[in-house]
C-alpha atoms as a PDB file:
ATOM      1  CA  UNK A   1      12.425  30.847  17.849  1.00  0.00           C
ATOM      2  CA  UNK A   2      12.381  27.452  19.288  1.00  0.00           C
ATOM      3  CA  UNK A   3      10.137  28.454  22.105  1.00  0.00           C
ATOM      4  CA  UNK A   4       7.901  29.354  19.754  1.00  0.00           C
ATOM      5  CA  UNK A   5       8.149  26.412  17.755  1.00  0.00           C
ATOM      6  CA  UNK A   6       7.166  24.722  20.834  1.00  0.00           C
ATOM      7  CA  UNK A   7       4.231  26.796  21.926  1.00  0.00           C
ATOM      8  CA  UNK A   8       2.837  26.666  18.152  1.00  0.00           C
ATOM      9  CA  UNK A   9       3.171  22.802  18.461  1.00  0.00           C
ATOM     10  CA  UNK A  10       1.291  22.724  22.003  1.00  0.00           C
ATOM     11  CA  UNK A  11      -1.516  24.281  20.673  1.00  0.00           C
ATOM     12  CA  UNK A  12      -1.471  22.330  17.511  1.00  0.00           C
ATOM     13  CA  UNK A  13      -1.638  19.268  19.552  1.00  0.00           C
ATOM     14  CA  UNK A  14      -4.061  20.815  21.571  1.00  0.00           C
ATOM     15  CA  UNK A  15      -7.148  21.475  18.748  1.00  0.00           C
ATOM     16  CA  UNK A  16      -6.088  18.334  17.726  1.00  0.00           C
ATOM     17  CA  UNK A  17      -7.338  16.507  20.368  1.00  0.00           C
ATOM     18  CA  UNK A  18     -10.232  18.771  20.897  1.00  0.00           C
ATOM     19  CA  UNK A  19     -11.062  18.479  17.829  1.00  0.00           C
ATOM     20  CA  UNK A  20     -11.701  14.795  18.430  1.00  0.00           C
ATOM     21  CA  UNK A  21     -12.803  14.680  21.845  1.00  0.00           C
ATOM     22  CA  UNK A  22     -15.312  16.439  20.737  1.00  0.00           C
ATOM     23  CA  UNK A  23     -16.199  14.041  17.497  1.00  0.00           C
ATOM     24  CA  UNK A  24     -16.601  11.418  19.538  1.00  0.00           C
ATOM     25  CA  UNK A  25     -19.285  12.492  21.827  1.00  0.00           C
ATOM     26  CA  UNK A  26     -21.366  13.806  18.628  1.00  0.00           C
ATOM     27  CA  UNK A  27     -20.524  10.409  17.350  1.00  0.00           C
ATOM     28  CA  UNK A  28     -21.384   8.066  20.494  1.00  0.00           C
ATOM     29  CA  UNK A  29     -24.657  10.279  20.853  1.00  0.00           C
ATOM     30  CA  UNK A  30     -25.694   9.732  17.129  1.00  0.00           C
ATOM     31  CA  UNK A  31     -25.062   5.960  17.131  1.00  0.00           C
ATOM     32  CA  UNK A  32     -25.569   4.770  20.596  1.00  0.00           C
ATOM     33  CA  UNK A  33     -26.126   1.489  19.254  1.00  0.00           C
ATOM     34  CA  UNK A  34     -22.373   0.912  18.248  1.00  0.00           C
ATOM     35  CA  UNK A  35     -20.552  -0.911  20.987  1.00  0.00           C
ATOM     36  CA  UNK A  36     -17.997  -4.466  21.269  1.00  0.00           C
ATOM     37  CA  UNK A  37     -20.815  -6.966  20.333  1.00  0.00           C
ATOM     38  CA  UNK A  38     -22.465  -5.222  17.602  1.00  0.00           C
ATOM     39  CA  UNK A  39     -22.574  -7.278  14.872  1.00  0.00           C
ATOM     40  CA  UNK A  40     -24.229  -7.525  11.110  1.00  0.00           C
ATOM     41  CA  UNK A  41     -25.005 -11.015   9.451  1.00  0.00           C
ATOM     42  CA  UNK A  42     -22.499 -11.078   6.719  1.00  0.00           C
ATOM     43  CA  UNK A  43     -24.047 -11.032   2.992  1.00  0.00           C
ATOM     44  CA  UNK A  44     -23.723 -14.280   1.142  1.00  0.00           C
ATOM     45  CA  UNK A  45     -21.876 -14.347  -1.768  1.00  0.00           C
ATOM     46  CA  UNK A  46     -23.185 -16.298  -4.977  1.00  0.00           C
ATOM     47  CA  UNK A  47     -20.032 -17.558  -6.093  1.00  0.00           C
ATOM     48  CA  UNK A  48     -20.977 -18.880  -9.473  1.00  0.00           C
ATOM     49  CA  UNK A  49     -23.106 -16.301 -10.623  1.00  0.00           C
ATOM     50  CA  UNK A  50     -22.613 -15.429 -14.201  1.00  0.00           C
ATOM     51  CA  UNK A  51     -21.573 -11.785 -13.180  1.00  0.00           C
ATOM     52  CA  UNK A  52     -18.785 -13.528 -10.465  1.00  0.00           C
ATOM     53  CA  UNK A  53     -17.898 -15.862 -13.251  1.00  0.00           C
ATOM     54  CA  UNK A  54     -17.457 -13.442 -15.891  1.00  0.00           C
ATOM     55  CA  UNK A  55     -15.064 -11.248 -13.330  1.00  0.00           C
ATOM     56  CA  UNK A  56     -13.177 -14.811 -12.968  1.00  0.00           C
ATOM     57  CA  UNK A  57     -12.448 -15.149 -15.899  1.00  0.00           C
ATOM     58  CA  UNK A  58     -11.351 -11.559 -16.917  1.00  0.00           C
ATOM     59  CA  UNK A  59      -8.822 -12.120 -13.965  1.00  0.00           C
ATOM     60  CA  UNK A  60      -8.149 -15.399 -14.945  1.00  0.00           C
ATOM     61  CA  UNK A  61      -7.067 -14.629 -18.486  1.00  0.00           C
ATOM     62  CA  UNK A  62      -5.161 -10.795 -17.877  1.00  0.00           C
ATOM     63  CA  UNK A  63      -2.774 -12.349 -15.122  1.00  0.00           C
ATOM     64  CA  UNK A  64      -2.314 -15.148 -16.875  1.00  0.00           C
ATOM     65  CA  UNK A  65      -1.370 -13.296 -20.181  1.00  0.00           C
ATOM     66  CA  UNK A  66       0.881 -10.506 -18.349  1.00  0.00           C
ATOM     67  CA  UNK A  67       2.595 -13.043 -16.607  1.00  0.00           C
ATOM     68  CA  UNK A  68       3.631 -14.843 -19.790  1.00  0.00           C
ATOM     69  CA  UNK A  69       4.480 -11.557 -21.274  1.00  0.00           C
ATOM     70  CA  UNK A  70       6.508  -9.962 -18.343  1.00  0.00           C
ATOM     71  CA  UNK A  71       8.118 -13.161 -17.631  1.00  0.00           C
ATOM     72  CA  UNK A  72       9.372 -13.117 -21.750  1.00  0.00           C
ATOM     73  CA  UNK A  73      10.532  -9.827 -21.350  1.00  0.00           C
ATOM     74  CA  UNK A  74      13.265 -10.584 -18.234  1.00  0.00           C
ATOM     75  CA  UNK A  75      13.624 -14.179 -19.479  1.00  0.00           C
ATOM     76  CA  UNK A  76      17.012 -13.295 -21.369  1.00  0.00           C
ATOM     77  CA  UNK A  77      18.467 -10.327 -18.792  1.00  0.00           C
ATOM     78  CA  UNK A  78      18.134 -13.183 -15.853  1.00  0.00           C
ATOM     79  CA  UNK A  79      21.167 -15.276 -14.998  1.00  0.00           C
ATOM     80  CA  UNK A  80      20.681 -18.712 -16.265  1.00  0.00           C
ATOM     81  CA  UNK A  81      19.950 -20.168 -12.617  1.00  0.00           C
ATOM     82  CA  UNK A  82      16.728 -17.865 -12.423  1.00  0.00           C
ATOM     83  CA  UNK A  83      15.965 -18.555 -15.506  1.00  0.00           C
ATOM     84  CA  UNK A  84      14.179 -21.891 -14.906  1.00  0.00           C
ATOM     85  CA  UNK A  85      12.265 -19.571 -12.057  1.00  0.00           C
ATOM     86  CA  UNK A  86      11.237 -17.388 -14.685  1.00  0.00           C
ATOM     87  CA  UNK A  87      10.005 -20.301 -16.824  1.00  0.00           C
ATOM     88  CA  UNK A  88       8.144 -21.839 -14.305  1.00  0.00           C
ATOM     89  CA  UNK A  89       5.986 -18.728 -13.348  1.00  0.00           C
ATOM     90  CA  UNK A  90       5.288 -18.142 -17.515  1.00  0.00           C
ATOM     91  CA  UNK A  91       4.339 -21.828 -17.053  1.00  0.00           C
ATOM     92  CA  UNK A  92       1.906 -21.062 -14.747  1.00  0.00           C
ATOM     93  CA  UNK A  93       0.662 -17.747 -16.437  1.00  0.00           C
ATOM     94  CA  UNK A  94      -0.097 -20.084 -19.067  1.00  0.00           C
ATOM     95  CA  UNK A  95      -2.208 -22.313 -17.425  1.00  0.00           C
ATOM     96  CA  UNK A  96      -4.597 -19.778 -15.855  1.00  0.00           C
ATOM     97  CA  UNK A  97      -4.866 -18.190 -19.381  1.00  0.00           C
ATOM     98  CA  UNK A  98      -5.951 -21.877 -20.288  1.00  0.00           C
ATOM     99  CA  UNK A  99      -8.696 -22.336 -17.585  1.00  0.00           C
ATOM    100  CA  UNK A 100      -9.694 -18.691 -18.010  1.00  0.00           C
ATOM    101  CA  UNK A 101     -10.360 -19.416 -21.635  1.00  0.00           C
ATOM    102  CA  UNK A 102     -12.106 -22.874 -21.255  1.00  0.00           C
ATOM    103  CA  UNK A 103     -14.046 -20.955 -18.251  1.00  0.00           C
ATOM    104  CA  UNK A 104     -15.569 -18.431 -20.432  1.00  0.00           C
ATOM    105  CA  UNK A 105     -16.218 -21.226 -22.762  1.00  0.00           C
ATOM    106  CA  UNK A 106     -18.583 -23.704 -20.708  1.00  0.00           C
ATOM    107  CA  UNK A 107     -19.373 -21.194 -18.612  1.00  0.00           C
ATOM    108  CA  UNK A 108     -18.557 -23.194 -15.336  1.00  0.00           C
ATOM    109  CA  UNK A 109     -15.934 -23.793 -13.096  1.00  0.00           C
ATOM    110  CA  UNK A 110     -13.836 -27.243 -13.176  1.00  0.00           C
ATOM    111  CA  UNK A 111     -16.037 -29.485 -10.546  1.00  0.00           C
ATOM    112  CA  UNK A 112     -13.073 -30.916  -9.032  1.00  0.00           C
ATOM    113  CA  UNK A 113     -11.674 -27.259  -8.311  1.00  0.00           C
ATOM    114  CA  UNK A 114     -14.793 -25.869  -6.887  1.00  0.00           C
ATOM    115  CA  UNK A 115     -15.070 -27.269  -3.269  1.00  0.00           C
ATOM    116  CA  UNK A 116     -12.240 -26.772  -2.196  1.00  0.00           C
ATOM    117  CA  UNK A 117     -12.015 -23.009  -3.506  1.00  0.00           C
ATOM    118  CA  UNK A 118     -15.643 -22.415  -2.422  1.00  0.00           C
ATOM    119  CA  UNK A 119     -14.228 -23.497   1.082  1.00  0.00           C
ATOM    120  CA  UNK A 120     -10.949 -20.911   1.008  1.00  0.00           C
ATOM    121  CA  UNK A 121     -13.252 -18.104  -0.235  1.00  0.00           C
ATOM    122  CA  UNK A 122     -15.624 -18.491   2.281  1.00  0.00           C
ATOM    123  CA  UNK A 123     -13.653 -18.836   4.763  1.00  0.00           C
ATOM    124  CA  UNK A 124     -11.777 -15.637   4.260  1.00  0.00           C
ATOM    125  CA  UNK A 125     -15.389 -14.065   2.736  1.00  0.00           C
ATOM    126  CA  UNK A 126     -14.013 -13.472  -0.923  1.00  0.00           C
ATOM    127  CA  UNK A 127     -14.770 -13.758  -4.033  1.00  0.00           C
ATOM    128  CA  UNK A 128     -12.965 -16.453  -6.133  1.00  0.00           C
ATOM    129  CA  UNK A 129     -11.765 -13.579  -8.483  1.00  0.00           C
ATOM    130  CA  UNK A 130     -10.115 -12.163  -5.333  1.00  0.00           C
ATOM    131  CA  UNK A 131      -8.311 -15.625  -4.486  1.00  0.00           C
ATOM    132  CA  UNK A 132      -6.708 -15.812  -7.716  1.00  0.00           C
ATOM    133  CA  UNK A 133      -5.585 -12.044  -7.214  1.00  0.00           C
ATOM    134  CA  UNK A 134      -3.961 -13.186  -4.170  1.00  0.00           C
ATOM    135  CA  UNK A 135      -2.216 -16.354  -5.734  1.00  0.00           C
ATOM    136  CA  UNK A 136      -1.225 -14.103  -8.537  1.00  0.00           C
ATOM    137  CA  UNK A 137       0.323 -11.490  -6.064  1.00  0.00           C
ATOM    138  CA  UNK A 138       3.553 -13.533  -5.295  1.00  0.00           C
ATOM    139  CA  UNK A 139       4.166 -14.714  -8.550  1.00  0.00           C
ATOM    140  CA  UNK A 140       4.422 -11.345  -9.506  1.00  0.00           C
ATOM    141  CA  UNK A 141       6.192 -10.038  -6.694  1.00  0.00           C
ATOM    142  CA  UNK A 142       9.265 -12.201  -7.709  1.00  0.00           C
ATOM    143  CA  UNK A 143       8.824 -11.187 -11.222  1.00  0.00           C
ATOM    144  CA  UNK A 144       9.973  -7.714  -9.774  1.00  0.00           C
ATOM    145  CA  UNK A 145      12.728  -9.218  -7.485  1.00  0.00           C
ATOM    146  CA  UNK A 146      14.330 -11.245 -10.896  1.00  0.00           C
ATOM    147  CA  UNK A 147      13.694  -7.693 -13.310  1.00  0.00           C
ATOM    148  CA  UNK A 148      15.416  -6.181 -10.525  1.00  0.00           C
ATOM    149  CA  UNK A 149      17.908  -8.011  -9.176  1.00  0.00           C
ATOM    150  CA  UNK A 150      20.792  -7.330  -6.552  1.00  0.00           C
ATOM    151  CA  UNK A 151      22.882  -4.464  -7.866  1.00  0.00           C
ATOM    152  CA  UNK A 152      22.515  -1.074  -7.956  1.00  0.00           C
ATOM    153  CA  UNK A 153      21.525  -0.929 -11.808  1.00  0.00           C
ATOM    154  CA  UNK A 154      18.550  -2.568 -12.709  1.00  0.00           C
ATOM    155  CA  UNK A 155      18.412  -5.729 -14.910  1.00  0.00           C
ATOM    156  CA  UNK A 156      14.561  -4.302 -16.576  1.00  0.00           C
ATOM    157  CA  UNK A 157      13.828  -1.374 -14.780  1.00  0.00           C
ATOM    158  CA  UNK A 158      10.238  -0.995 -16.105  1.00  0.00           C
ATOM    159  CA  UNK A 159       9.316  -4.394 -15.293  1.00  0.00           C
ATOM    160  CA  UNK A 160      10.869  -4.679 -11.639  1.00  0.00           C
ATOM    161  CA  UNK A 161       8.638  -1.304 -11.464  1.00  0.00           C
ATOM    162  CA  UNK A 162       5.374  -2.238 -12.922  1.00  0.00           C
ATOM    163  CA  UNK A 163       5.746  -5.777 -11.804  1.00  0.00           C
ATOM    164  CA  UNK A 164       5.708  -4.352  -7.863  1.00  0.00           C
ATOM    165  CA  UNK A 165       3.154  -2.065  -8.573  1.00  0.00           C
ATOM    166  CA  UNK A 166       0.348  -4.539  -9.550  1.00  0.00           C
ATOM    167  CA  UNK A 167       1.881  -7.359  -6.487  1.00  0.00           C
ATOM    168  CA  UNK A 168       0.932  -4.761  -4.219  1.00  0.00           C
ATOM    169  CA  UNK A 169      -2.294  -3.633  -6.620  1.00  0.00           C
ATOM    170  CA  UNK A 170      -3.391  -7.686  -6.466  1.00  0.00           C
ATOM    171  CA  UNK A 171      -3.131  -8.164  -2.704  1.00  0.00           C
ATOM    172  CA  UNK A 172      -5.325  -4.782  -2.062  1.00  0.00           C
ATOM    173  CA  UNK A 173      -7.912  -6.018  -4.279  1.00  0.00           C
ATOM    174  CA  UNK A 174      -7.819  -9.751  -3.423  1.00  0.00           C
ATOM    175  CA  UNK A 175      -8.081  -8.660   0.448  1.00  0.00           C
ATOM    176  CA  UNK A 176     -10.976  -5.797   0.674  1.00  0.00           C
ATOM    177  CA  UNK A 177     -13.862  -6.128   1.790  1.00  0.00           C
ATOM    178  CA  UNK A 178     -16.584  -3.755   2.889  1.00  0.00           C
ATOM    179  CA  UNK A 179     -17.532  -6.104   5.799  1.00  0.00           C
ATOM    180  CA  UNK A 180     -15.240  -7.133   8.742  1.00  0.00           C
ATOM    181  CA  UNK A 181     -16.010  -9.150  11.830  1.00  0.00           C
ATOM    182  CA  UNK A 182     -19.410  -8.938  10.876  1.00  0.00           C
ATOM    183  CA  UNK A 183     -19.505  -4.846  10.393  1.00  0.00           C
ATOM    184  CA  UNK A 184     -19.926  -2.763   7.454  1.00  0.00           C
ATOM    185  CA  UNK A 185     -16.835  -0.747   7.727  1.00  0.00           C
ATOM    186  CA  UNK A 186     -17.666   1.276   4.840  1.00  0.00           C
ATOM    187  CA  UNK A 187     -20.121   3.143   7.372  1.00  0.00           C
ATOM    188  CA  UNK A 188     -17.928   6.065   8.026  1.00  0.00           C
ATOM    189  CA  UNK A 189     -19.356   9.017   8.661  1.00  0.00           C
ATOM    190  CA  UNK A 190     -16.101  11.620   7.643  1.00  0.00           C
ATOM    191  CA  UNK A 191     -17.489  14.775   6.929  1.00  0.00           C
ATOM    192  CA  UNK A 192     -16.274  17.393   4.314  1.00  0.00           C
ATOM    193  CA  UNK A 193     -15.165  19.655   7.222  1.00  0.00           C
ATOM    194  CA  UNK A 194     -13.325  16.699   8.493  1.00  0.00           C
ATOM    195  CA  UNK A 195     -11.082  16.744   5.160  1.00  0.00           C
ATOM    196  CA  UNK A 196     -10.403  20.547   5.506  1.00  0.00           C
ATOM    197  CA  UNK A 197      -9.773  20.598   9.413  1.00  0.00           C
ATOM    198  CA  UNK A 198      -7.572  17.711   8.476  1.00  0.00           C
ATOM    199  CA  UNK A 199      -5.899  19.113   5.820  1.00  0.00           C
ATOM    200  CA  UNK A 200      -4.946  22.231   8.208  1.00  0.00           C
ATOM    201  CA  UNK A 201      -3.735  20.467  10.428  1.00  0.00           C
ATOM    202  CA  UNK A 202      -1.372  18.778   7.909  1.00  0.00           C
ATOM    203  CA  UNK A 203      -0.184  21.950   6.633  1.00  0.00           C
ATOM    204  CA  UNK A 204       0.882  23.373  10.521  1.00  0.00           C
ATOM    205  CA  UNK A 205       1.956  20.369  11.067  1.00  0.00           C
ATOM    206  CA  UNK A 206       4.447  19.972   7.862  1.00  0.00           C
ATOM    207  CA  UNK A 207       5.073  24.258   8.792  1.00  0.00           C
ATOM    208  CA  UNK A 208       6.422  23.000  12.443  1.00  0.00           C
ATOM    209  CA  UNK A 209       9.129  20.491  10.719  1.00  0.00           C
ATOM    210  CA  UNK A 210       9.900  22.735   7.964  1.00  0.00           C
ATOM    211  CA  UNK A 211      10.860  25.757   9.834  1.00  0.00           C
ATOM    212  CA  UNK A 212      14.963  25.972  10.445  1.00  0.00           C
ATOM    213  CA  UNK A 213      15.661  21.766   9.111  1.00  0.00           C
ATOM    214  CA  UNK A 214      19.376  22.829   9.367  1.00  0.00           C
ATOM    215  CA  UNK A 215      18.907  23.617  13.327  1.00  0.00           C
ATOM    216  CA  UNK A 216      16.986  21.148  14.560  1.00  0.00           C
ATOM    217  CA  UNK A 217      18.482  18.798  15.060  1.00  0.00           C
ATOM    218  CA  UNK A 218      21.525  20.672  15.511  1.00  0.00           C
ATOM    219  CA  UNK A 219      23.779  17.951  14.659  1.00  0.00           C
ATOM    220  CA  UNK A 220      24.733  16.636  10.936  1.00  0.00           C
ATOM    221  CA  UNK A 221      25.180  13.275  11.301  1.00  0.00           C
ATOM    222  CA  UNK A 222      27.331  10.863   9.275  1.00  0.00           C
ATOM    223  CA  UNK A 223      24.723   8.579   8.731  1.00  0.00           C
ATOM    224  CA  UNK A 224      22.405  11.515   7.324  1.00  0.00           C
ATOM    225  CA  UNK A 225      25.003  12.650   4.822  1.00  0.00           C
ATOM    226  CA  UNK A 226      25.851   9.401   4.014  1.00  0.00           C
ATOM    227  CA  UNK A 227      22.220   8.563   2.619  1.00  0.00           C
ATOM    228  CA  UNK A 228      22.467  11.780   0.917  1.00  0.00           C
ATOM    229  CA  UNK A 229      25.147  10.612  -1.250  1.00  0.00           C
ATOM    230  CA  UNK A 230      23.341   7.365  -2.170  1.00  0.00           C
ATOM    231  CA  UNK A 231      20.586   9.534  -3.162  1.00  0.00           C
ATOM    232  CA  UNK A 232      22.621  11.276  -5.544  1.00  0.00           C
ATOM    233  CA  UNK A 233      23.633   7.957  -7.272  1.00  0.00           C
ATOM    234  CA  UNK A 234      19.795   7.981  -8.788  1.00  0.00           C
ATOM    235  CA  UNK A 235      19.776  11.411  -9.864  1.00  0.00           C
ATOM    236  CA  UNK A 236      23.410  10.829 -11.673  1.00  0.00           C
ATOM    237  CA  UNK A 237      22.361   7.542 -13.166  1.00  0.00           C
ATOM    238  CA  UNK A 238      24.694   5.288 -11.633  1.00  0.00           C
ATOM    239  CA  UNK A 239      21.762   3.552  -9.599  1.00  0.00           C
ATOM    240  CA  UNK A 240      17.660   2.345 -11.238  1.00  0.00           C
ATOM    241  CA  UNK A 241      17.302  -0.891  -8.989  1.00  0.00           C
ATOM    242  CA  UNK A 242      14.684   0.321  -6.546  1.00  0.00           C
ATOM    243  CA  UNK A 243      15.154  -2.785  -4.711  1.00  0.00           C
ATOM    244  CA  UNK A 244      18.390  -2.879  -3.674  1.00  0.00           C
ATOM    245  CA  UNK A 245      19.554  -1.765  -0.054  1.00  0.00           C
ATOM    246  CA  UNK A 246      21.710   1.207   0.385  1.00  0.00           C
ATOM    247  CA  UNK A 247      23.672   3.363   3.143  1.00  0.00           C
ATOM    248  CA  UNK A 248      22.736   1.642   6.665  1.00  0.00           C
ATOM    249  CA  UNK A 249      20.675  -0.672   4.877  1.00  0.00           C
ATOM    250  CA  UNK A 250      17.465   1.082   4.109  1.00  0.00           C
ATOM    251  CA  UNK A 251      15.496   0.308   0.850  1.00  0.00           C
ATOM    252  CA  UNK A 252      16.092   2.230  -2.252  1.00  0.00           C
ATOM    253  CA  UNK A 253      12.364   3.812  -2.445  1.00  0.00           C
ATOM    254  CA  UNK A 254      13.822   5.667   0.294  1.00  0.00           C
ATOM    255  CA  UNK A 255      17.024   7.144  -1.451  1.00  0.00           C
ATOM    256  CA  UNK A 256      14.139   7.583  -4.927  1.00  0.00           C
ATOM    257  CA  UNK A 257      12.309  10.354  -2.082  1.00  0.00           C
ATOM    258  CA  UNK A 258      15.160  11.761  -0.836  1.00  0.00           C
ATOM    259  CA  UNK A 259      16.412  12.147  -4.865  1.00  0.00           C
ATOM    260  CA  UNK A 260      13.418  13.918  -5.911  1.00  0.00           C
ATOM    261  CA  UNK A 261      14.370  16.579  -2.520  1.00  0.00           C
ATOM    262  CA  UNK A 262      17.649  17.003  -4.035  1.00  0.00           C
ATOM    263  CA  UNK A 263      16.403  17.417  -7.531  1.00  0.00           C
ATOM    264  CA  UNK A 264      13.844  20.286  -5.862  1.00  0.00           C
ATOM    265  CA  UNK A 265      15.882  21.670  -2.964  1.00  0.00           C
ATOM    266  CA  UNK A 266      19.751  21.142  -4.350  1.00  0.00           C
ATOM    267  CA  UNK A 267      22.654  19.296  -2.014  1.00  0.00           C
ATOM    268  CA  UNK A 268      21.516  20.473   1.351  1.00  0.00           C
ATOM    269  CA  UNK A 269      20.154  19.846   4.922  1.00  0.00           C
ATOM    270  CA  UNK A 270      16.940  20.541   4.259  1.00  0.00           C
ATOM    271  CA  UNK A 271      16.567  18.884   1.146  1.00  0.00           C
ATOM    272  CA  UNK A 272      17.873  15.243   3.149  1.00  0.00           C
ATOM    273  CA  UNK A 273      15.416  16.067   6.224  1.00  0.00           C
ATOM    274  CA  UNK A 274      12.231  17.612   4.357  1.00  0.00           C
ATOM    275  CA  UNK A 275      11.131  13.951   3.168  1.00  0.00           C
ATOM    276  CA  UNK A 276      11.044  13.018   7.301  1.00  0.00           C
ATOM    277  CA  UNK A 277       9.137  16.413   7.699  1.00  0.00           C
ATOM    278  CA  UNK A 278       6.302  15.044   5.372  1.00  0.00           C
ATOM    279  CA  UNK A 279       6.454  11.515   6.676  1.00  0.00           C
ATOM    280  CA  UNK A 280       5.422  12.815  10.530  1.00  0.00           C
ATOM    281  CA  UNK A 281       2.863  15.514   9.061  1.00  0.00           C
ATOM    282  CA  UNK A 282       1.344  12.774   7.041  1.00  0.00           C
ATOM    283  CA  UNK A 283       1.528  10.543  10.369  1.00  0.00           C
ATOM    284  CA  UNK A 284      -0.834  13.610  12.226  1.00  0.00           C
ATOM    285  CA  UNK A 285      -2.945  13.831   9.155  1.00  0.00           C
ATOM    286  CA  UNK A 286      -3.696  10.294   8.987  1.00  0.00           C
ATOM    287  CA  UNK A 287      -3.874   9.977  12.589  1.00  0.00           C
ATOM    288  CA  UNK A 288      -6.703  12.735  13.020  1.00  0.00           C
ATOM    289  CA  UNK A 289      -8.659  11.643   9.975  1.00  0.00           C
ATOM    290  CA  UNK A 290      -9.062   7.758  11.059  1.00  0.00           C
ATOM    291  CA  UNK A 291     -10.185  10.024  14.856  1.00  0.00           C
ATOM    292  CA  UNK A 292     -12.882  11.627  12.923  1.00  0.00           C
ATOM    293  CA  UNK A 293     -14.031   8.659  11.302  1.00  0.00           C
ATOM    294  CA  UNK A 294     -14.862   7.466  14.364  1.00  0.00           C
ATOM    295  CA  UNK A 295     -12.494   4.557  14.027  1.00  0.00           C
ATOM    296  CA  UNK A 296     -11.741   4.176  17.836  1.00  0.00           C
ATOM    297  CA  UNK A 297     -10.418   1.959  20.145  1.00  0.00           C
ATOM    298  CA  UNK A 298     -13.124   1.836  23.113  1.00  0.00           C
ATOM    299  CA  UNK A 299     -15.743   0.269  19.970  1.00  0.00           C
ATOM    300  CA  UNK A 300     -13.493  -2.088  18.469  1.00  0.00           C
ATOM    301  CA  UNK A 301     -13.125  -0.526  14.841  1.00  0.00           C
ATOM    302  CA  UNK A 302      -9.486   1.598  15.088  1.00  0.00           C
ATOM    303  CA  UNK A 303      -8.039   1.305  11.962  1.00  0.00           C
ATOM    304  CA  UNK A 304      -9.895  -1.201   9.984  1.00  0.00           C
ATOM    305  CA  UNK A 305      -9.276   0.981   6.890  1.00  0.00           C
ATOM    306  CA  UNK A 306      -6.027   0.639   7.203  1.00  0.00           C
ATOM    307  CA  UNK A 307      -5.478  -3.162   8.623  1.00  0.00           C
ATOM    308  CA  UNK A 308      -8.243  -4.320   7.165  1.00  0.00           C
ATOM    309  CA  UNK A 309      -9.375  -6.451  10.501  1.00  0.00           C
END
């Protein structure tokens, strides 16, 4: 059995690369105009169009408004210390509700706040609605980290949650951008046969690390039982805070992944290693589909989808 598990995973590996070997030469002879220097003027941006402003002030006035009304909701479960934290950030909600509203009033930005933000946004090539997103991200981020706080059971579980979710929601918005270094990175040619190769590839992949969990490795460690156990806190209740650090220090989304195994799988070897079996078949999957996207190295563009350079 395991020299078969190796063989299978030679060949894998092999198509794999094959597979995009032989992408990139269909690739490089399509588009032989791609190379280091190529580069696209990048659009301007009218920054106080009606359309931008109207998106300004939409963002403007729903940050500023679920800031106030997250920031109410923890403001009593927060030790008092925190509290003024707390205040301060439903201060500041307040005030971009406040220039939202006026904005969509006069139907202008404040003079005295528009050079300097027409400067930040154009030198990052944003929109202004996408520099407030950013500013809003942190603010927002310790929202979570105050609904959350330090111990394994949640102060507001729901807002720690949904406060996270849209930090991490703002700074993807505030940051894309379909042009990068002067290239429209949303020219990638990824075919529908790319998805399904992909896809395959995932699934022999995810086979390979499925296939006898409780022999390889051969060896149970403590460490791996131990995180086990600190799983099982979430599924018995005695643990919500996503946020806190358990066994060996890892974050508790870990322990939420390895929960839902247990849940699926029961209190066993496979159920701790299957959510590391996913992780490296998603790892291969991603790997090959950025390939046949022609994200490479040798032309400068490897993984601008995902680092957004």
């Amino acid at each position: 059995m395991p020299a078969l598990l190796i063989i299978l995973w030679l060949l894998t590996l092999l198509v794999a690369v094959l597979f995009l070997l032989v992408r990139r030469k269909r690739i490089a002879a399509a588009r032989p105009s791609l190379s280091h220097n190529a580069s696209l003027p990048l659009p301007e941006i009218d920054y106080w169009s009606l359309k931008q402003l109207r998106w300004l002030t939409a963002v403007l006035l729903a940050g500023g408004l679920l800031l106030v009304w997250l920031g109410q909701t923890i403001y009593k479960v927060v030790p008092a210390p925190q509290q003024w934290g707390v205040f301060g950030v439903m201060a500041a909600g307040a005030a971009l509700f406040f220039l939202g509203a006026t904005t969509a009033v006069a139907r202008r930005w404040p003079h005295w706040l528009a050079r300097p933000v027409e400067k930040v946004c154009g030198y990052f090539h944003i929109a202004i609605g996408q520099l407030v997103l950013l500013l809003l991200a942190p603010a927002f981020s310790l929202l979570a980290y105050w609904a959350a706080g330090d111990q394994l059971l949640a102060r507001h579980w729901s807002v720690s949650v949904l406060a996270w979710l849209v930090s991490v929601g703002l700074v993807v918005a505030g940051s894309y951008s379909t042009r990068r270094d002067g290239v429209d990175i949303d020219d990638v040619d990824i075919k529908r046969q790319d998805y399904w190769f992909t896809a395959v590839i995932f699934f022999a992949a995810l086979l390979l690390r499925s296939v006898a969990m409780s022999q390889f490795p051969d060896t149970f460690s403590g460490d791996e039982g131990s995180s086990g156990l600190h799983a099982l806190l979430f599924l018995q209740g005695r643990a919500t805070n996503l946020w806190n650090v358990g066994w060996f220090s890892f974050p508790s989304p870990f322990y939420i992944l390895q929960a839902a195994s247990i849940a699926l799988l029961g209190q066993t070897v496979e159920a701790l290693r299957f959510v590391s079996a996913v992780g490296g078949a998603l790892a291969v999957a991603g790997t090959l589909l950025a390939g046949a996207g022609h994200v490479w190295p040798d032309d400068g563009r490897f993984g601008r989808h995902l680092s957004g350079r």
